[in-house]
Protein backbone atom coordinates (compact mmCIF):
# COMPACT_ATOMS: atom_id res chain seq x y z
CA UNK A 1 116.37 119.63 101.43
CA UNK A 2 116.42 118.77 97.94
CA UNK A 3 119.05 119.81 95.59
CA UNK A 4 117.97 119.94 91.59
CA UNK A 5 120.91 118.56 89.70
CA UNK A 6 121.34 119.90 85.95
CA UNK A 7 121.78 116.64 83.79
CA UNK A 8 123.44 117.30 80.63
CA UNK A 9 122.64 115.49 77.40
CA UNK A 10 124.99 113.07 76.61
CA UNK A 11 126.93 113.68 73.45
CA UNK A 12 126.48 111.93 70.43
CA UNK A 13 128.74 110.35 68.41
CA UNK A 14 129.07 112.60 65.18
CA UNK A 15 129.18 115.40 68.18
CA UNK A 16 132.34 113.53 69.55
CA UNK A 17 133.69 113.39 66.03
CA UNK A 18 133.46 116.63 65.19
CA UNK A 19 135.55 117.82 68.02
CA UNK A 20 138.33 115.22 67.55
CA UNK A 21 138.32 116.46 64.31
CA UNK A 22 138.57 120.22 65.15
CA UNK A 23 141.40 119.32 67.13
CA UNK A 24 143.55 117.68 64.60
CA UNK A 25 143.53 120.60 62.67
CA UNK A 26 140.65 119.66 60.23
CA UNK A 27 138.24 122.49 59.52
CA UNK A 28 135.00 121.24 58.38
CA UNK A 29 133.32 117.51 58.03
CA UNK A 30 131.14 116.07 55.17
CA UNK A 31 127.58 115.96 55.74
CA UNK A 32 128.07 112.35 55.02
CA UNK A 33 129.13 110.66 58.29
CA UNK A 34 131.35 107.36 56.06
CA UNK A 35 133.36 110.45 53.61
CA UNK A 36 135.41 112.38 56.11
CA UNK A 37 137.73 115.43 54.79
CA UNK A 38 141.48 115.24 54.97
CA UNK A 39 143.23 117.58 56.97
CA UNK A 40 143.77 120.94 55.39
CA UNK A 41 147.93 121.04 54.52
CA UNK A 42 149.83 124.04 53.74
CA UNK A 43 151.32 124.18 50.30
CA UNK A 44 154.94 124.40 51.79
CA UNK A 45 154.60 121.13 53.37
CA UNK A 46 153.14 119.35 50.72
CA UNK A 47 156.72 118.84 49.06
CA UNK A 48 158.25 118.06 52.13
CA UNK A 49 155.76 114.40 52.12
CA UNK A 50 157.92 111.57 51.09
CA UNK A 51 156.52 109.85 48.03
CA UNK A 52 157.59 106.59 48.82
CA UNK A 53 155.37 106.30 51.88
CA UNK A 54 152.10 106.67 49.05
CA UNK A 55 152.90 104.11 46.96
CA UNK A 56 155.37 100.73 47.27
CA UNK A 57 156.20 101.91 43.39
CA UNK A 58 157.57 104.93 44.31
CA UNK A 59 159.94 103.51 47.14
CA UNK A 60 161.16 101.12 44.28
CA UNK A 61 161.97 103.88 42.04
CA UNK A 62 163.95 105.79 44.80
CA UNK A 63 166.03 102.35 45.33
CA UNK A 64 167.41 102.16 41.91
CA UNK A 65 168.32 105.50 41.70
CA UNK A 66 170.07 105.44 45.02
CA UNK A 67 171.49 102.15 43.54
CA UNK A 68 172.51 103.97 40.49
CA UNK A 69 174.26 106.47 42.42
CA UNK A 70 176.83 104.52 44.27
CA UNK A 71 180.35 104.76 43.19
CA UNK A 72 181.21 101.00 42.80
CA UNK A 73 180.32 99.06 39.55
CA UNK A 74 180.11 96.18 41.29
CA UNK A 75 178.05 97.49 44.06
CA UNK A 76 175.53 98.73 41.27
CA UNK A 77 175.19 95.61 39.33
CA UNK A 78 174.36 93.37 42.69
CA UNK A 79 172.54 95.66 44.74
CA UNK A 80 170.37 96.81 41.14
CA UNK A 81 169.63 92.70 40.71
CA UNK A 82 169.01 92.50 44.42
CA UNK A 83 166.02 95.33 44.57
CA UNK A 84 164.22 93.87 41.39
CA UNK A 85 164.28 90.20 42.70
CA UNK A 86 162.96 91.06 46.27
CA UNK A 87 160.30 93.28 44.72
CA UNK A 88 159.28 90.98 42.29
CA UNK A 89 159.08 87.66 44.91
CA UNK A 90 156.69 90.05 47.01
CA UNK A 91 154.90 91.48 43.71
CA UNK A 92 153.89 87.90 42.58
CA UNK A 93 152.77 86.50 46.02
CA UNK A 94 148.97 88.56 46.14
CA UNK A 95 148.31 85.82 49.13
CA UNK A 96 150.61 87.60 51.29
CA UNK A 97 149.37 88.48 54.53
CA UNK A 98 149.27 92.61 55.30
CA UNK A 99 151.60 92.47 58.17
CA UNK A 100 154.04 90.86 56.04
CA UNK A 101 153.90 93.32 53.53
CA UNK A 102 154.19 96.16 55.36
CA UNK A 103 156.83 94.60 57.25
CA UNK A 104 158.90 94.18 53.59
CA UNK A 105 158.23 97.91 52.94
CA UNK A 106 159.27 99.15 56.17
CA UNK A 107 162.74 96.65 55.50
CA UNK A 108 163.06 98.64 52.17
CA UNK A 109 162.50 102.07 53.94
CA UNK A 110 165.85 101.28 56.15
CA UNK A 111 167.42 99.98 53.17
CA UNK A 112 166.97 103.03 51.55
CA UNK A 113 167.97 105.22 54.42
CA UNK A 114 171.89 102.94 54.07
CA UNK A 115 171.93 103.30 50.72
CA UNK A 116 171.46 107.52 50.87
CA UNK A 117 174.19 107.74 53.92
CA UNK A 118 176.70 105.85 51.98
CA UNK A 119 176.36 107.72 48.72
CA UNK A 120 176.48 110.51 51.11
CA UNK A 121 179.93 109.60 52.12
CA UNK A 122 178.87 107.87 55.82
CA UNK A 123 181.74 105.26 56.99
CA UNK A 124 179.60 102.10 58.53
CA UNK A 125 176.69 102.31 55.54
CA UNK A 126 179.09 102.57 52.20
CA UNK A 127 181.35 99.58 54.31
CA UNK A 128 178.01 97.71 54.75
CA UNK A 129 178.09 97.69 51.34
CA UNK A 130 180.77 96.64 50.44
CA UNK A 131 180.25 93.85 52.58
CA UNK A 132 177.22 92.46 51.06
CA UNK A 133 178.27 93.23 47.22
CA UNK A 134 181.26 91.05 47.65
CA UNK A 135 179.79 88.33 49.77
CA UNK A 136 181.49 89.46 53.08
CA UNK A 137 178.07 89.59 54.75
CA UNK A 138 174.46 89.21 53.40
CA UNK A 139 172.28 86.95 50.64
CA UNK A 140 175.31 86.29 48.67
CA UNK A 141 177.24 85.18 51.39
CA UNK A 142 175.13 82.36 51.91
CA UNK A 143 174.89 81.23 48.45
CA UNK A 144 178.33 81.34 48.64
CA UNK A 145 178.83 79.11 51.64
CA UNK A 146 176.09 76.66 49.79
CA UNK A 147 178.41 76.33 47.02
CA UNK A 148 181.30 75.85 49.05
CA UNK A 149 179.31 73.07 50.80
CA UNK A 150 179.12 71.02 47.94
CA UNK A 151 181.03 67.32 48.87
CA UNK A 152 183.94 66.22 46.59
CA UNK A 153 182.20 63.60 46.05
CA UNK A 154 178.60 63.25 46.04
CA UNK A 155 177.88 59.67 45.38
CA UNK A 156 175.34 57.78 47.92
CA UNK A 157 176.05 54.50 49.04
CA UNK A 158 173.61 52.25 48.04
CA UNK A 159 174.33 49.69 50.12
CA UNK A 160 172.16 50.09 53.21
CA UNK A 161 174.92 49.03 55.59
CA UNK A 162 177.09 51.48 54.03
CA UNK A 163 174.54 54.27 54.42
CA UNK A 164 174.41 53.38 57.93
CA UNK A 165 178.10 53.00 58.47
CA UNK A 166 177.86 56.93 56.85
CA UNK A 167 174.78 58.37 59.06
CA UNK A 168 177.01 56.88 62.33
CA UNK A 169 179.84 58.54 61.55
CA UNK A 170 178.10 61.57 60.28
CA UNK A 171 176.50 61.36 63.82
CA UNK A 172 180.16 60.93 66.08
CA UNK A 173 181.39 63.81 64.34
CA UNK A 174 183.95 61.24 62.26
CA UNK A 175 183.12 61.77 58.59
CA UNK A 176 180.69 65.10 58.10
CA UNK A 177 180.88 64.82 54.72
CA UNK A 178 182.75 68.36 54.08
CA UNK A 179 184.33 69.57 50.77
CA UNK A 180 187.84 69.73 50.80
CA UNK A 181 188.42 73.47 49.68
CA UNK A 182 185.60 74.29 53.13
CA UNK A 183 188.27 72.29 55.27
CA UNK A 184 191.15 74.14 53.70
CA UNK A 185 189.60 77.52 54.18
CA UNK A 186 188.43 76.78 57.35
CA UNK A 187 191.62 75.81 58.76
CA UNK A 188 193.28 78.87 57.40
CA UNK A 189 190.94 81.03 59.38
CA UNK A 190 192.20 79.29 62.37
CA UNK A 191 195.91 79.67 61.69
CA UNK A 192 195.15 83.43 61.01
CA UNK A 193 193.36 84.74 63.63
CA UNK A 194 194.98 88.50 63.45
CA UNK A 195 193.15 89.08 59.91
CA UNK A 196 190.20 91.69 61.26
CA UNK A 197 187.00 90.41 59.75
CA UNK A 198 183.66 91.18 60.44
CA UNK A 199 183.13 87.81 62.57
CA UNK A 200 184.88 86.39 65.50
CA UNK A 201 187.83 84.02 64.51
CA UNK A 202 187.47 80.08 64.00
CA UNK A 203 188.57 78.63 67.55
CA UNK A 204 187.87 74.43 66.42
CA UNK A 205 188.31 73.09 63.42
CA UNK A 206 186.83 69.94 64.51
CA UNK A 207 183.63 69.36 67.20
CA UNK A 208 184.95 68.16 70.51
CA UNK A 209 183.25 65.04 71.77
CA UNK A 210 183.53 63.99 75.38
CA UNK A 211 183.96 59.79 76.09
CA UNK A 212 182.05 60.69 79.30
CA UNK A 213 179.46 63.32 80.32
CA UNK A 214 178.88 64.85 84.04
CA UNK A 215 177.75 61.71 85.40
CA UNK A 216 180.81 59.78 84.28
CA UNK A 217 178.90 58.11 81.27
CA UNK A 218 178.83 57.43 78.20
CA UNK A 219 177.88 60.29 76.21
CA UNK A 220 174.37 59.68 74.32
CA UNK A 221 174.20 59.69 70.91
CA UNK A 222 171.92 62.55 70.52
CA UNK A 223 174.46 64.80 72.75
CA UNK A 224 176.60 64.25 70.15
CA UNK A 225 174.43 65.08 67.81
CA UNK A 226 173.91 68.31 69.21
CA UNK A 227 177.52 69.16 69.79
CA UNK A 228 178.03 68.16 66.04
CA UNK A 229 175.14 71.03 65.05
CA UNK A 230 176.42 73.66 67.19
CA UNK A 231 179.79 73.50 66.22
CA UNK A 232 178.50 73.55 62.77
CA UNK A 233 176.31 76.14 63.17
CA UNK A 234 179.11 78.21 64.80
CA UNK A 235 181.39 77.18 62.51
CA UNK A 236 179.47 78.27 59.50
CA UNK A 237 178.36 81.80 60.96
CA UNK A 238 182.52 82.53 60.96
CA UNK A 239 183.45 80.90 57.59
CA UNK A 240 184.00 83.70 54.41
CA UNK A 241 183.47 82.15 50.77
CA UNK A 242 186.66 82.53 48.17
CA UNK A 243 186.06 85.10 45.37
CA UNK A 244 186.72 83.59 42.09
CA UNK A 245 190.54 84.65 40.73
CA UNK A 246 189.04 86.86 38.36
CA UNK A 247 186.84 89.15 41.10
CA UNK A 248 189.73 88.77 43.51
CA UNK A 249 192.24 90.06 41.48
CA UNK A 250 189.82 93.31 39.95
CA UNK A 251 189.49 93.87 43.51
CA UNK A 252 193.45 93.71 44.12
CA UNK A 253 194.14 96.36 41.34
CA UNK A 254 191.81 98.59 42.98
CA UNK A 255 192.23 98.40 46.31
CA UNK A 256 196.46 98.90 45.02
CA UNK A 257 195.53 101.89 42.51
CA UNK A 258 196.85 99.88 39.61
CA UNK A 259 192.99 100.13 38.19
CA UNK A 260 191.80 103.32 37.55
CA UNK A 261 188.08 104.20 39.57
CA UNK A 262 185.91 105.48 37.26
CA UNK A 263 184.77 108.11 39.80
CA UNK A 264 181.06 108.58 41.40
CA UNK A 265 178.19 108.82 39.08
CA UNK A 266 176.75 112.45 38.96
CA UNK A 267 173.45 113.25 40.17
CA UNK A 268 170.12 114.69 38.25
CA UNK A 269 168.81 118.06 39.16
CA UNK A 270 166.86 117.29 41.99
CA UNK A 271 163.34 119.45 41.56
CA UNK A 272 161.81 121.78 43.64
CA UNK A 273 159.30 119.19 44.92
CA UNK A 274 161.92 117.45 46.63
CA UNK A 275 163.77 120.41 48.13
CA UNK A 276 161.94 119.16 51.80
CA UNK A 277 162.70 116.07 51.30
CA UNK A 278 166.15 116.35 50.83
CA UNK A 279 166.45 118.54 53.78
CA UNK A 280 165.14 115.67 55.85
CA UNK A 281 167.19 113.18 54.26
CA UNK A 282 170.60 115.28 55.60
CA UNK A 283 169.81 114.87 58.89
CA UNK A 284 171.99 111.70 59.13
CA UNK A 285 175.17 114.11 58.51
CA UNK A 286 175.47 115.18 62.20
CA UNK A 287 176.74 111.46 63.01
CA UNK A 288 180.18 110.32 64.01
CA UNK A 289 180.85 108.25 61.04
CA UNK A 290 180.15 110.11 58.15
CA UNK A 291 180.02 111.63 55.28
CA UNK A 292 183.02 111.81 54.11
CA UNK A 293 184.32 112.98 50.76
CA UNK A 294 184.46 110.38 48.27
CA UNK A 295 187.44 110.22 46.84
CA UNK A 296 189.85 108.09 45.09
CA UNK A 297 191.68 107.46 48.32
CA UNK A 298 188.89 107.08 50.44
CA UNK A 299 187.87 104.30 47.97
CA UNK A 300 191.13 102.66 47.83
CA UNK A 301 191.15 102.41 51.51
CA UNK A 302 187.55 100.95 51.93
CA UNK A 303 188.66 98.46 49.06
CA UNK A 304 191.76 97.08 50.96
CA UNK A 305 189.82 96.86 53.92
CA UNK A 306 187.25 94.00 51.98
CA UNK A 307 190.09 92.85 50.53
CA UNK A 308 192.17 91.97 53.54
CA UNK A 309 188.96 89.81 54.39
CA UNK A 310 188.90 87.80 51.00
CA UNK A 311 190.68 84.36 50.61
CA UNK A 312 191.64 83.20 46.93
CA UNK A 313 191.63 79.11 46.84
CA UNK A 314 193.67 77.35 44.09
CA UNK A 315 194.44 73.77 43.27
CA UNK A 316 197.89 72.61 43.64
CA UNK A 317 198.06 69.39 41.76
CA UNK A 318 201.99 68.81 42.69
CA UNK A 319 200.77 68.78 46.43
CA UNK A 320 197.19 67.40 45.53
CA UNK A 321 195.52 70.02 48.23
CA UNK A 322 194.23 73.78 48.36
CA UNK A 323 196.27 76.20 48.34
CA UNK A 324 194.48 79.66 50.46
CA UNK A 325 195.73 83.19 50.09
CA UNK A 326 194.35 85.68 52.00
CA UNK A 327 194.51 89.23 50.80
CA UNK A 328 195.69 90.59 53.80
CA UNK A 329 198.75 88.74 53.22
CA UNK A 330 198.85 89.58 49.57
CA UNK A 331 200.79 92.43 49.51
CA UNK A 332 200.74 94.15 45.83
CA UNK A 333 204.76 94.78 44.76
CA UNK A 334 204.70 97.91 42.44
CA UNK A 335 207.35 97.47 39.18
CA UNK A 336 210.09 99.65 39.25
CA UNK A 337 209.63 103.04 37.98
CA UNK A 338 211.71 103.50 34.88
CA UNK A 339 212.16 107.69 34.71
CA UNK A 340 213.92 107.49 37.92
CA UNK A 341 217.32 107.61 37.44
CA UNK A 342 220.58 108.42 39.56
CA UNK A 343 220.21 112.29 39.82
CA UNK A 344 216.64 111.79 41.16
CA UNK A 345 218.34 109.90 43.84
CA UNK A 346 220.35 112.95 45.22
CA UNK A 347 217.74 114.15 47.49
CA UNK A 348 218.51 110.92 49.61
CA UNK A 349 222.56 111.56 49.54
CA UNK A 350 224.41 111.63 52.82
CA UNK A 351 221.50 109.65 54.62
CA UNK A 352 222.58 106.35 56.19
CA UNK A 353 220.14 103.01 55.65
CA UNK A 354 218.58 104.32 59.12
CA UNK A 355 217.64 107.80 57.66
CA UNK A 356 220.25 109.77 59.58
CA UNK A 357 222.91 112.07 58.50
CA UNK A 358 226.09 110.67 58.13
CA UNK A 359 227.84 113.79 58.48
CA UNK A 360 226.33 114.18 61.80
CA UNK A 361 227.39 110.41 62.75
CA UNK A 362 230.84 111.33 61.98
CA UNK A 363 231.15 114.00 64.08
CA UNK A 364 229.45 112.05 67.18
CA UNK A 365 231.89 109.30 66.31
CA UNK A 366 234.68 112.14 66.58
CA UNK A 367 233.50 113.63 69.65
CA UNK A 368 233.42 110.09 71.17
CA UNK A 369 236.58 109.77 70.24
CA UNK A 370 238.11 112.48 71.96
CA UNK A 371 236.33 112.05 75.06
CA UNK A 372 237.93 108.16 75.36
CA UNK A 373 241.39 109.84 74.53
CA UNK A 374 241.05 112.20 77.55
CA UNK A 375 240.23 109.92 79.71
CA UNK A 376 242.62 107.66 79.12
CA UNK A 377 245.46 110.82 79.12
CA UNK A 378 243.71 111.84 82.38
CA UNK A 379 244.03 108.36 83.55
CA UNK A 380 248.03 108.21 82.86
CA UNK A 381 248.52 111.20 84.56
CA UNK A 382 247.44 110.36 87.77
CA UNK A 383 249.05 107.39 87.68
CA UNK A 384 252.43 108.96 86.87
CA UNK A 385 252.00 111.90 89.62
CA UNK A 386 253.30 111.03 93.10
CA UNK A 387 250.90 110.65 96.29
């Protein structure tokens, strides 16, 4: 018994297209199988498209006005310098592999997304901020370090048994050829380890070099070397750069209040095409941290915090070392006020130095009183009275 089997014809491939196609939403395809039709999108969601994912111009554009927007000066000079020189290194590399590009865009996207949560008032972006525009954290944190890196003296030997007399010791951890103001500040961080900063506290302000290993011997020379680089390398990813006395002391005045803030930069009318986009841009406002309203307070608070975490380093030439003040310990004494005078002061009359009443102390003290001159009137009594 034979059974016929129906064979279908197989389907070709613009067949195959077609119906992908239908089910993505696209209604009709070009009788030209290389042009295919974009899908079909309503008007309403047109808006609601980002610009910035068309065009690498357009997310540039939406940085510096984010950057624009933030409510520190400072923050909008560095971050404003920052945008146009990483744009312009990609810009002028064409060679650039595609990955790599879109890898840089898709750094930018996130960059933007910080930047719009902490003008929005979100805690952890506007302090990551902070952080990088005063060299807490970040690109200018490094060049910071580099400069702080510089030796005291940068002379060569030119002897060759001098130079290496130099490259041994560099290599036992003796001489590493440090700066004195990096040794100053770095020793600070280890005598002040309750300052809160971003990075753990310094625990060694020198590598530790066994005499012997595990085996009981010797320690090689290129252990050494390697203890030398870690401790460096540790060393360096806890270290924070001075400000100069100039940034450190605009940022003491406003962190105090004795500088005015100039208050947040308004926004432009945003216009109707970016009504969607906007909506999805407040999505971030459901999280724990933010926004908050930005405020003069809420400013002077985020400014104290960076400040605690900035050291000020000045030459004594009496005691021929660095002096480091940290601004956590560099508390801000307000002058005196001169309209208060003596009848302002009566709201505080007939409180102690404690903040209690004094009328109330004297009659506890009274009542005490009485209490140890019964008892001792009780206690004479008995005595007197017969058993």
């Amino acid at each position: 018994m034979s059974i016929k089997t129906r064979l279908k014809p197989m389907p070709t491939a613009e067949l195959l297209v077609k119906k992908a196609l239908c089910r993505s939403g696209i209604r009709h395809l070009s009788t030209d199988r290389a042009s295919l039709v974009l899908p079909a999108i309503p008007i309403t969601q047109r808006a609601s498209i980002d610009p910035q994912r068309r065009d690498p111009k357009h997310l540039y554009r939406h940085l510096l006005r984010e950057v624009s927007y933030l409510p520190d000066s400072a923050s909008r000079t560095y971050f404003h310098e920052y945008v146009r020189s990483r744009f312009r290194k990609t810009a002028n590399e064409p060679s650039l592999p595609h990955d790599h590009v879109q890898g840089q865009i898709q750094k930018a996207r996130k960059g933007l997304s910080v930047l719009k949560r902490a003008n929005a008032g979100a805690l952890k972006p506007f302090t990551k901020v902070l952080l990088h525009t005063y060299g807490r954290a970040g690109k200018r944190r490094q060049q910071m370090l580099r400069q702080l890196l510089r030796p005291d003296t940068p002379d060569i030997p030119s002897d060759e048994d001098e130079l290496k007399a130099l490259r041994q010791r560099v290599a036992n951890g003796e001489d590493l050829g440090l700066s004195s103001k990096f040794v100053a500040i770095m020793r600070s961080l280890h005598k002040n380890p309750s300052i809160q900063m971003p990075r753990p506290s310094i625990r060694m302000t020198e590598p530790r070099l066994p005499e012997l290993n595990s085996w009981h011997r010797p320690l090689p020379q290129k252990r050494k070397k390697n203890l030398v680089k870690a401790w460096f390398a540790t060393t360096m990813d806890r270290m924070m750069p001075p400000l100069s006395e100039e940034e450190y002391n605009r940022l003491r005045e406003l962190a105090y209040g004795q500088r005015r803030w100039e208050g947040q930069p308004k926004r432009r009318a945003r216009p109707r095409a970016e009504v969607g986009i906007a909506a999805q841009d407040s999505k971030f406002c459901d999280r724990k941290d933010g926004p908050h309203n930005i405020t003069s307070r809420f400013m002077r608070r985020q400014w104290r915090n960076i400040f605690n975490m900035c050291p000020l380093a000045q030459w004594d030439p009496a005691k021929k070392k660095w002096l480091i003040k940290w601004g956590a310990h560099d508390v801000l004494e307000f002058p005196a006020d001169p309209k208060m005078d003596v009848a302002s002061t009566s709201l505080f009359a007939g409180v102690d130095e404690n903040g209690r009443s004094v009328a109330k102390n004297q009659v506890m003290q009274k009542k005490e009183v009485g209490k140890n001159w019964d008892a001792k009137t009780t206690g004479s009594v008995a005595e007197k009275t017969p058993v």
